[in-house]
Protein backbone atom coordinates (compact mmCIF):
# COMPACT_ATOMS: atom_id res chain seq x y z
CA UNK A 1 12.50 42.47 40.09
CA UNK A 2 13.95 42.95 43.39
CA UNK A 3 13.32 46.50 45.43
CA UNK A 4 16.74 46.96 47.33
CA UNK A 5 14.56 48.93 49.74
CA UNK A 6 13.36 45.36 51.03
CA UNK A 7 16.70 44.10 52.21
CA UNK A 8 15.95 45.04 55.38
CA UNK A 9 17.91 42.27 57.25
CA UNK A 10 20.91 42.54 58.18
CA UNK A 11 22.78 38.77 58.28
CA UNK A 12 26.11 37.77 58.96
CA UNK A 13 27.26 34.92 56.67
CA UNK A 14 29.52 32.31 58.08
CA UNK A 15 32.01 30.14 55.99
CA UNK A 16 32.74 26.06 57.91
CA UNK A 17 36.31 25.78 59.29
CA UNK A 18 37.90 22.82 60.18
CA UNK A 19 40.34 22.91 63.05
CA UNK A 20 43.02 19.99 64.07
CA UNK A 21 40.63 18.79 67.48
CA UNK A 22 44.24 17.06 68.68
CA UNK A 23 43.11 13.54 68.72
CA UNK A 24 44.12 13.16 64.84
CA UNK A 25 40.28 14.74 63.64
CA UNK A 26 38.73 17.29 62.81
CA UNK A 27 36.03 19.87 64.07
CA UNK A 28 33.61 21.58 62.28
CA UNK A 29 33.42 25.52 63.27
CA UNK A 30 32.47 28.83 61.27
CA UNK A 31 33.92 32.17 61.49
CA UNK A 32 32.40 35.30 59.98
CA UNK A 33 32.97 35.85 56.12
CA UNK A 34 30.74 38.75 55.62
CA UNK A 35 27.37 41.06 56.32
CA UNK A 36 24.81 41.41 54.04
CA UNK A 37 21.15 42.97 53.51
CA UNK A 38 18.57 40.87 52.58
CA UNK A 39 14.68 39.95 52.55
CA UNK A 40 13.74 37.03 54.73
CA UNK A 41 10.48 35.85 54.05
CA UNK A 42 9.27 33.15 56.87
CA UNK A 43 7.15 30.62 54.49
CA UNK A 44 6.00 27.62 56.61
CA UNK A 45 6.40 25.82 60.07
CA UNK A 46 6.70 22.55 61.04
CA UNK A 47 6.55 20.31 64.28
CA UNK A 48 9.74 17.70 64.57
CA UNK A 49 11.90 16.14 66.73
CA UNK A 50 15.72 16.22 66.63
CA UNK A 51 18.10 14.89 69.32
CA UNK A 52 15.22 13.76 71.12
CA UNK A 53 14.07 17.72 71.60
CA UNK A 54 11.05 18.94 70.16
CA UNK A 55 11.17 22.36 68.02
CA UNK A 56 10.10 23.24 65.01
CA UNK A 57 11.76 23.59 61.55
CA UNK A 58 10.65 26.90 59.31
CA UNK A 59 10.90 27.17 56.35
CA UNK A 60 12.52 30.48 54.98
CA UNK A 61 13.26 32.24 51.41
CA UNK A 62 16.20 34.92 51.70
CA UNK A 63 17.16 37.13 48.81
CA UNK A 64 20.28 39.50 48.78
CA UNK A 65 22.75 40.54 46.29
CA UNK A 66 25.09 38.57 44.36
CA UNK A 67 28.15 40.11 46.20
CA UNK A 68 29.47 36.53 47.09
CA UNK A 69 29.74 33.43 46.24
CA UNK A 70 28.13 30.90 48.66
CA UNK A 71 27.72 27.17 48.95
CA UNK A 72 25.05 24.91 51.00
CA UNK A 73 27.91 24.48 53.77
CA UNK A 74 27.68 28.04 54.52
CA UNK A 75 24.89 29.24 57.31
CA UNK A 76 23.05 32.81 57.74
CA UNK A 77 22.70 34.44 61.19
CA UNK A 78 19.86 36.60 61.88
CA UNK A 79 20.89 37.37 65.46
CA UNK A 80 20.89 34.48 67.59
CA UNK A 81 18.84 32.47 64.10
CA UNK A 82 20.61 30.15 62.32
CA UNK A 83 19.77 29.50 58.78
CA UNK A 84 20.81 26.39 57.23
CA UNK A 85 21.03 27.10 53.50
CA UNK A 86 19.24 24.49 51.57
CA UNK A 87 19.40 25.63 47.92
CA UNK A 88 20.83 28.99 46.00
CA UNK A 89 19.63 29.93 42.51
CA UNK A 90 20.27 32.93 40.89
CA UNK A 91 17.87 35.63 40.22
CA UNK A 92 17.49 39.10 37.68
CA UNK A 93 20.14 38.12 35.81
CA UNK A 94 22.34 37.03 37.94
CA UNK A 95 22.25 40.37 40.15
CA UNK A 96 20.10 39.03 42.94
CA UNK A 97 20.46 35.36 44.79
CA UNK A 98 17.58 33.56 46.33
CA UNK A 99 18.32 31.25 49.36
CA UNK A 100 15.85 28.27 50.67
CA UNK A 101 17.06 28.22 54.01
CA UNK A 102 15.53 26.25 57.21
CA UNK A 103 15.63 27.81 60.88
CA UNK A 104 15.32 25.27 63.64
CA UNK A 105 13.13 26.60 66.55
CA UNK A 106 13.55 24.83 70.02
């Protein structure tokens, strides 16, 4: 069982939006779709590569309630973090979510 006294981060959750980019395509944006507490628990690091930059990749768990209904295409913000949601299960009966989430670190 979840204490709600340990969602103590607040993160905006952003929903993808496609927009017309006026050469027939389309691009890939996000706009806010809503704040939430949660627990973000930082599990494990990793050295990699992307785009030819190196960073790191961390591996995160993130529990809040089960006020919304998300998908893997949606992203958390922490700030100026960026978690990439990975997996969602429920948890307590449905009245918590947990998240596996990566944040890339440059």
């Amino acid at each position: 069982m979840i204490d709600p006294g340990n969602l103590n981060t607040r993160l905006t959750i952003e929903a993808p939006v496609e927009v017309p980019d006026g050469r027939g395509g389309l691009t890939r944006g996000y706009a806010t779709f809503a704040k939430a507490w949660a627990q973000v628990t930082q599990l494990a690091g990793r050295h990699d590569t992307a785009a030819d930059a190196d960073g790191a990749t961390i591996a995160a768990r993130i529990v809040m309630r089960s006020n919304f209904v998300l998908t893997l295409q949606h992203r958390l913000l922490d700030g100026a973090r960026i978690y990439r949601i990975l997996a969602i299960r429920e948890r307590d009966n449905g009245r918590f979510i947990e998240i596996d989430a990566e944040l890339r670190v440059e």
